[in-house]
C-alpha atoms as a PDB file:
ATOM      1  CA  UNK A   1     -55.273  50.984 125.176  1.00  0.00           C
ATOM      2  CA  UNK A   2     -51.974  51.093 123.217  1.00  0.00           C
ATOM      3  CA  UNK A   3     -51.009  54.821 122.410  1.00  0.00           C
ATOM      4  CA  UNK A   4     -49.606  55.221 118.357  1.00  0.00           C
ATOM      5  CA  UNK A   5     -47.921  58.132 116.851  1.00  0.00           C
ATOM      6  CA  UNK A   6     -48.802  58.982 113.505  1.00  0.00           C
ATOM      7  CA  UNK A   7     -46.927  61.457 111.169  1.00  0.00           C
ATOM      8  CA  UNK A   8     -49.524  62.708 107.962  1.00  0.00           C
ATOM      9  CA  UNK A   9     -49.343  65.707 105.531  1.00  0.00           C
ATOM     10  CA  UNK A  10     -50.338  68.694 106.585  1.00  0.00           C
ATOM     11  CA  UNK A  11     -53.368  68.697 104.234  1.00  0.00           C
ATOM     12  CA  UNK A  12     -54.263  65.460 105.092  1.00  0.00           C
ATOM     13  CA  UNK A  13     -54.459  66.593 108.765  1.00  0.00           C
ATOM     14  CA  UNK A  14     -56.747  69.030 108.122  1.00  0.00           C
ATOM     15  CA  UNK A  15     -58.782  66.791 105.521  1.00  0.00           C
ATOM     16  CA  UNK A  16     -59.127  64.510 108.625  1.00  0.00           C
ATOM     17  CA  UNK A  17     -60.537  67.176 110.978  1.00  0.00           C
ATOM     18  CA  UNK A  18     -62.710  68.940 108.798  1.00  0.00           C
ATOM     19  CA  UNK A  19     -64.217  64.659 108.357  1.00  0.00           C
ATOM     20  CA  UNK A  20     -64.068  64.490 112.035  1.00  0.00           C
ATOM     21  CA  UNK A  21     -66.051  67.779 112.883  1.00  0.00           C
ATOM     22  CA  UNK A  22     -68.571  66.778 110.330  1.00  0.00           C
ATOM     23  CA  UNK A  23     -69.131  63.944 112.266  1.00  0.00           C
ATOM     24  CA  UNK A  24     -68.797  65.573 115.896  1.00  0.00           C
ATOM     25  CA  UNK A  25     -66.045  62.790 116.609  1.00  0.00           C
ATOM     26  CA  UNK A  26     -62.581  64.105 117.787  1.00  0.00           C
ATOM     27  CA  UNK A  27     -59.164  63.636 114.970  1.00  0.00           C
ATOM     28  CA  UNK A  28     -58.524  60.577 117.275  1.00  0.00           C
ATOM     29  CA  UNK A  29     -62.101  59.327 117.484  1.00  0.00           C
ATOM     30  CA  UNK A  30     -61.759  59.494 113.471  1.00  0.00           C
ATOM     31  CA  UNK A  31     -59.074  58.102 112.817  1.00  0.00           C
ATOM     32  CA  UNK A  32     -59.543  54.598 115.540  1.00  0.00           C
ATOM     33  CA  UNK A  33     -62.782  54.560 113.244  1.00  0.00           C
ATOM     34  CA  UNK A  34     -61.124  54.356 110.513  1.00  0.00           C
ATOM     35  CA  UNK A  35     -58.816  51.986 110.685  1.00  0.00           C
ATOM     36  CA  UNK A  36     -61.321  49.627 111.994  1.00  0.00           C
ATOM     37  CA  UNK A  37     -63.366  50.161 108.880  1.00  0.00           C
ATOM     38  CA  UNK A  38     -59.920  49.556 106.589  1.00  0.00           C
ATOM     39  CA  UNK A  39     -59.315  46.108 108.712  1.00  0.00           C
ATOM     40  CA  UNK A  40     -62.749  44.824 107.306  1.00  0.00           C
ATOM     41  CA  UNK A  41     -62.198  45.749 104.028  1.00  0.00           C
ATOM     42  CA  UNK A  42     -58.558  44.240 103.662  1.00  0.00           C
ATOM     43  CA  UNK A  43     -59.019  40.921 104.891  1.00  0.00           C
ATOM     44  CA  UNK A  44     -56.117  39.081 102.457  1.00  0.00           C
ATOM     45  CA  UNK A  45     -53.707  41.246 104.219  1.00  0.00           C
ATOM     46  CA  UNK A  46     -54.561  40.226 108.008  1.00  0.00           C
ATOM     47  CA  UNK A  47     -56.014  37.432 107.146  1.00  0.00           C
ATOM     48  CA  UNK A  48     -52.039  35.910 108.559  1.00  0.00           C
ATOM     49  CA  UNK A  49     -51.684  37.608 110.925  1.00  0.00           C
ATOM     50  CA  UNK A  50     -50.074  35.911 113.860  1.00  0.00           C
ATOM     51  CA  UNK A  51     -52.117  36.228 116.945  1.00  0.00           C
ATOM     52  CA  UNK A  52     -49.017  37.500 119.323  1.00  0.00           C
ATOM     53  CA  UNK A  53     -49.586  37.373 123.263  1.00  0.00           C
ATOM     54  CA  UNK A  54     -46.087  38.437 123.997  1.00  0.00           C
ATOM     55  CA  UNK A  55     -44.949  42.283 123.976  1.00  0.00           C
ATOM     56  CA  UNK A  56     -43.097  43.225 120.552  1.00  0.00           C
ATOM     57  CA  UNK A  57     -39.043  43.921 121.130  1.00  0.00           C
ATOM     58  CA  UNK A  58     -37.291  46.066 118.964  1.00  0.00           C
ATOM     59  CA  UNK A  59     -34.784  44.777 116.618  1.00  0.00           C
ATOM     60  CA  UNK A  60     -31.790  46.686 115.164  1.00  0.00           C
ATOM     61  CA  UNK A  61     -30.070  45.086 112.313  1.00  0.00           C
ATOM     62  CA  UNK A  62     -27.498  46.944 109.734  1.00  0.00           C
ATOM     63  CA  UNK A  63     -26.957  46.842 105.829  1.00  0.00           C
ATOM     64  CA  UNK A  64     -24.821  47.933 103.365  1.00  0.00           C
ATOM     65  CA  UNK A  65     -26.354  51.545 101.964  1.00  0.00           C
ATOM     66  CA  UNK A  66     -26.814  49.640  98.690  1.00  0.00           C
ATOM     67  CA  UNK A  67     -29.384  47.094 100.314  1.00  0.00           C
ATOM     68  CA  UNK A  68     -30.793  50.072 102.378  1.00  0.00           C
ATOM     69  CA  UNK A  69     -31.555  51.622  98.735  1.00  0.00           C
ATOM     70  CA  UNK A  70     -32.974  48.658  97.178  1.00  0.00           C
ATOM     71  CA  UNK A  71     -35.421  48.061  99.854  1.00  0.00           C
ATOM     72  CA  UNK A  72     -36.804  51.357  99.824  1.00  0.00           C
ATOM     73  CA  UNK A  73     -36.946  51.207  96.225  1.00  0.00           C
ATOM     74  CA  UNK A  74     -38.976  48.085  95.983  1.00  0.00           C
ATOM     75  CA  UNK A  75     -40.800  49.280  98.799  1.00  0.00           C
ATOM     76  CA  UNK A  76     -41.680  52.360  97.700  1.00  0.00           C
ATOM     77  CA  UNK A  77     -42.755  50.481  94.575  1.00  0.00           C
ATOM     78  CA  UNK A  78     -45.113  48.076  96.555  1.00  0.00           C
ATOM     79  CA  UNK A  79     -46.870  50.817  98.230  1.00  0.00           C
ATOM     80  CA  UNK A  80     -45.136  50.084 101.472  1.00  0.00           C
ATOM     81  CA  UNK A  81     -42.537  52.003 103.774  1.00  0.00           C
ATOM     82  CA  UNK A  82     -39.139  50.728 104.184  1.00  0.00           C
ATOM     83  CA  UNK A  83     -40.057  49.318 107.599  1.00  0.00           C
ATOM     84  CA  UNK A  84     -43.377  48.114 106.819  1.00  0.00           C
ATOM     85  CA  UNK A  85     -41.190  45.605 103.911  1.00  0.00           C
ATOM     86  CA  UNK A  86     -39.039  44.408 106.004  1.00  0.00           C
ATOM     87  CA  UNK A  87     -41.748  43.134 108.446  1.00  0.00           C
ATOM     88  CA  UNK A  88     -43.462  41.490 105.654  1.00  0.00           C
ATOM     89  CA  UNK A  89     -40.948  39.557 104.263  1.00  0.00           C
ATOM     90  CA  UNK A  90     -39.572  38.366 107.754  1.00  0.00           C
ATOM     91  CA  UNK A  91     -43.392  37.416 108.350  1.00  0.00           C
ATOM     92  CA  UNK A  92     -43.395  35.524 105.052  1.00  0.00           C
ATOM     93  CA  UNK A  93     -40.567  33.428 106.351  1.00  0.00           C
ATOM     94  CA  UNK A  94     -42.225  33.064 109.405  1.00  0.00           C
ATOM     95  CA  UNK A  95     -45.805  32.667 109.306  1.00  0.00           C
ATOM     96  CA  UNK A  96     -47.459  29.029 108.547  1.00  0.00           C
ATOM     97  CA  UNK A  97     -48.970  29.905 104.802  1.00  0.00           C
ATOM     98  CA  UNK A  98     -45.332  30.899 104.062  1.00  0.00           C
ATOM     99  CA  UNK A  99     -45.420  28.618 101.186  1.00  0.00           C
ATOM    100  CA  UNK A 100     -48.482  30.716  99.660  1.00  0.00           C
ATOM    101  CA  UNK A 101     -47.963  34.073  97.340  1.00  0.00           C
ATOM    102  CA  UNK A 102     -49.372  36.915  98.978  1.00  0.00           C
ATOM    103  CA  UNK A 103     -48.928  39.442  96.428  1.00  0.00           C
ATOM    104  CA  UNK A 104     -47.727  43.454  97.589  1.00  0.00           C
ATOM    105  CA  UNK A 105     -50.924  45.810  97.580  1.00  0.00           C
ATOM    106  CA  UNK A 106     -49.445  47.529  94.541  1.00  0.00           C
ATOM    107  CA  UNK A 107     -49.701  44.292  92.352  1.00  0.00           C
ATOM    108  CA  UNK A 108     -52.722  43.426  94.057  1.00  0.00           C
ATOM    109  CA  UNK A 109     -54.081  47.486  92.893  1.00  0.00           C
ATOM    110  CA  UNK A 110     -52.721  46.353  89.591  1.00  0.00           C
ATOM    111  CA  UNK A 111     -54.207  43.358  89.043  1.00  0.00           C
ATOM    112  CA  UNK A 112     -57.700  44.624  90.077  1.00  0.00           C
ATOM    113  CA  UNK A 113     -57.490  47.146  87.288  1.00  0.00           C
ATOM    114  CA  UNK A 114     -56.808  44.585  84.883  1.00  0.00           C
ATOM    115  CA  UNK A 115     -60.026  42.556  86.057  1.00  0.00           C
ATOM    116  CA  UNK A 116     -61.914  45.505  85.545  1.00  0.00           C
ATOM    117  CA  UNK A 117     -60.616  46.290  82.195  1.00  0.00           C
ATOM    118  CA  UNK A 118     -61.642  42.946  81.161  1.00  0.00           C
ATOM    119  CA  UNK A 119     -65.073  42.942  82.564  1.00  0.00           C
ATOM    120  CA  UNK A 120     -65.856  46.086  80.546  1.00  0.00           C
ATOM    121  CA  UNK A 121     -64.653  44.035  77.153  1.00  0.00           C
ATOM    122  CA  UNK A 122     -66.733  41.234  78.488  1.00  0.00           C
ATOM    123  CA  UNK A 123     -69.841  43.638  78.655  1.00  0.00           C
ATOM    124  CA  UNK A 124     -68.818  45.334  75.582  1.00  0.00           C
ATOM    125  CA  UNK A 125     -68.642  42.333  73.710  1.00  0.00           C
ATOM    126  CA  UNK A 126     -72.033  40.462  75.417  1.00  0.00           C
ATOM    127  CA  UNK A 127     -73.975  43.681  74.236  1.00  0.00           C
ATOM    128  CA  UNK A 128     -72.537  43.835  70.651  1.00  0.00           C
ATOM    129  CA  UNK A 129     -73.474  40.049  70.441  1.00  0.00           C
ATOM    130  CA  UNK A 130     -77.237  40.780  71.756  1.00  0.00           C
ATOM    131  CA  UNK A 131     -77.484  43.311  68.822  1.00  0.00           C
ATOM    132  CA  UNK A 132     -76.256  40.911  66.504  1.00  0.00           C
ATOM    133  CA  UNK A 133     -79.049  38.325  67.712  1.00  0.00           C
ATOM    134  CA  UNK A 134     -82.016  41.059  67.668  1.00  0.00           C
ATOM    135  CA  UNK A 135     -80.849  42.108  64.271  1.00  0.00           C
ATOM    136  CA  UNK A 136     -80.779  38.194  63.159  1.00  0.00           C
ATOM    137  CA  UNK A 137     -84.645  38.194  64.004  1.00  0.00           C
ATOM    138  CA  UNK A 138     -87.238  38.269  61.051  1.00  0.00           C
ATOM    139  CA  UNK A 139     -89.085  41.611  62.400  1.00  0.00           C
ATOM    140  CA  UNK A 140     -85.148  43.587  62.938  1.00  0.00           C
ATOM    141  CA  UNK A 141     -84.887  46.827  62.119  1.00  0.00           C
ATOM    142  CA  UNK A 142     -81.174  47.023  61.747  1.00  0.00           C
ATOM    143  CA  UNK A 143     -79.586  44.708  58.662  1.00  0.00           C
ATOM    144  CA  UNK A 144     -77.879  41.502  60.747  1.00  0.00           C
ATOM    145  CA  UNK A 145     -74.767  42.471  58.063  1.00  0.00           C
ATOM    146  CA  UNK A 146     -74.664  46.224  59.988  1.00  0.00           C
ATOM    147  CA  UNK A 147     -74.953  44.534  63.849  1.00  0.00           C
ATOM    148  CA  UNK A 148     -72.159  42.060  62.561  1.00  0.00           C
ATOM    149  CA  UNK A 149     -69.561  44.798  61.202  1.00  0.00           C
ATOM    150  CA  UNK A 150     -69.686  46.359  64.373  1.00  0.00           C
ATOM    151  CA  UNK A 151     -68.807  43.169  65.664  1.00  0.00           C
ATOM    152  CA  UNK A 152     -66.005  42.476  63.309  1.00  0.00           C
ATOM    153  CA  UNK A 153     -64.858  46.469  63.818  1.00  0.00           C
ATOM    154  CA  UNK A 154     -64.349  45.543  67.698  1.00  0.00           C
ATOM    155  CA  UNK A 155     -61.919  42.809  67.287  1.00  0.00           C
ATOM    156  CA  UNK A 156     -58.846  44.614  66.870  1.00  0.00           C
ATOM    157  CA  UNK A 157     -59.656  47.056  69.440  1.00  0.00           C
ATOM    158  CA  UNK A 158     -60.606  44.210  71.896  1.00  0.00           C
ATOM    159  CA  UNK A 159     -57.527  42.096  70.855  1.00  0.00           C
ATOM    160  CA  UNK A 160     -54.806  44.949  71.641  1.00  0.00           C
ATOM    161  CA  UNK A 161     -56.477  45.740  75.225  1.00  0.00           C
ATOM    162  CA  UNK A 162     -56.298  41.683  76.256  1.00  0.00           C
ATOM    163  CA  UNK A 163     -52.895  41.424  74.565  1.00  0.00           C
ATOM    164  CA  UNK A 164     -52.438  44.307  76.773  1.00  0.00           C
ATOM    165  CA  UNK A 165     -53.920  43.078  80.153  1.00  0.00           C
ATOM    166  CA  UNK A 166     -52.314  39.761  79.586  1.00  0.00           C
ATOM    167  CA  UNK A 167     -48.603  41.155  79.061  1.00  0.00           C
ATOM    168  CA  UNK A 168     -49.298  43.572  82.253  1.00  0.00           C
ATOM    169  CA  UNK A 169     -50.434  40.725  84.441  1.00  0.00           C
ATOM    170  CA  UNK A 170     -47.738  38.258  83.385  1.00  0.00           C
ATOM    171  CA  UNK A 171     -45.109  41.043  84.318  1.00  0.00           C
ATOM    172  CA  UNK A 172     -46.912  41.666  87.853  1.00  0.00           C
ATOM    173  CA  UNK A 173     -47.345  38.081  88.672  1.00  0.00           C
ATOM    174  CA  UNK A 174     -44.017  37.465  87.009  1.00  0.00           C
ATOM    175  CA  UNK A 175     -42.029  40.310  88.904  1.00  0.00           C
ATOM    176  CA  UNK A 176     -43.178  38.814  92.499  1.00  0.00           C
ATOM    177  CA  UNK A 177     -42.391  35.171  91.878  1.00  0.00           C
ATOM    178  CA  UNK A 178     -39.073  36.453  90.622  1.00  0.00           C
ATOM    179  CA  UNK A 179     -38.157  38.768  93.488  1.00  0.00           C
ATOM    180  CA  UNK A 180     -38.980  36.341  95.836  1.00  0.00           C
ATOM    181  CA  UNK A 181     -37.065  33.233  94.628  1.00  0.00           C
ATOM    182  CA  UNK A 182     -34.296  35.575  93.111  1.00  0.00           C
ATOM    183  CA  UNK A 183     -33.086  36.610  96.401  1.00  0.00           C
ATOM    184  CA  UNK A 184     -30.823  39.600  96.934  1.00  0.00           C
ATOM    185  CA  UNK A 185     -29.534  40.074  93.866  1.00  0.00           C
ATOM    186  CA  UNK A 186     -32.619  41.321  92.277  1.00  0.00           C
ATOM    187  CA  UNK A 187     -33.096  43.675  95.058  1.00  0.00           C
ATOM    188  CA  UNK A 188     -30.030  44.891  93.926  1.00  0.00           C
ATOM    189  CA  UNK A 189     -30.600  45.170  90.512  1.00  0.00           C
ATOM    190  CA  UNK A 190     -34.104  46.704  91.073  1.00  0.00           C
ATOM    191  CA  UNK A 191     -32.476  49.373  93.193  1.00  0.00           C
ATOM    192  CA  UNK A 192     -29.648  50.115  90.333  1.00  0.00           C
ATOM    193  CA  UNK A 193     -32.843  50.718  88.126  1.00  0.00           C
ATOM    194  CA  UNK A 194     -34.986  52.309  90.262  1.00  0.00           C
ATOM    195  CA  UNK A 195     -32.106  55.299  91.156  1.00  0.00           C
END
């Protein structure tokens, strides 16, 4: 076995062991079971993962402050840590679906939110249309002209959320294509913003 140090919160230290005792396993014990469950559930992000045979080396490599700042700003905006960024975009160089957009977990977070904010208008919107159709029948108890204003009334509230979703998800998608063709200058310019 391959021994890892791990640095948490205090808090989340103790939320761990209070998990762990619940479950008579040991902090380490938890945590191993943990991260196996996590692998399973994130399989876009291993899913490239170069099967190495080799040892790993270390590799020490300097930039200007400036850069330094940038990357942990974009980083820190991906959900990522400094280190863990620079990994992934060497890998993306690297790794044989390099071609392919594999989007940060913080767009990826983003974009799920979206998908769920559009299912709900697509439920929304299906049940509003089912009371339409039982008010069109000849034995309704509710006027068709009632079911159909409520109809009507949704449109503008359904048109600003999708306007919505659609300008968020253009700016995600938008912001990751750009960074990554842009080069180092928008790293720059992110991190000018970002301070």
């Amino acid at each position: 076995m391959t021994p890892v140090g791990l640095r948490i919160e205090d808090d989340l230290a103790q939320a761990i062991d209070l998990l762990a005792k619940a479950a008579g396993m040991t902090r380490s014990a938890w945590i191993k079971r943990a991260l196996i469950d996590a692998l399973q559930k994130r399989p876009d992000e291993i899913r490239d993962v170069p099967a190495f045979t080799c040892p790993s080396k270390l590799v020490s490599m300097r930039f200007p402050s400036e850069e330094v700042a940038a990357m942990e700003t974009v980083a820190q905006q991906a959900g990522l840590t400094r280190a863990q960024w620079i990994k992934r975009t060497i890998r993306w160089q690297l790794w044989d679906r390099a071609g392919e957009l594999r989007l940060v977990p913080a767009s990826a977070q983003s974009i799920l939110k979206l998908a769920v904010q559009v299912r709900a208008i697509g439920r929304s919107l299906n049940q509003a249309v089912k009371a339409v159709n039982a008010a069109n029948r000849p034995d309704a108890s509710v006027p068709i002209e009632l079911a159909a204003q409520a109809v009507i009334g949704m449109e503008d509230r359904l048109s600003t959320v999708i306007a919505t979703a659609t300008f968020d998800l253009s700016s995600i998608t938008a912001a990751e294509v750009s960074y990554w063709i842009g080069g180092g200058k928008r790293a720059s310019r992110i991190g000018k913003r970002g301070a």
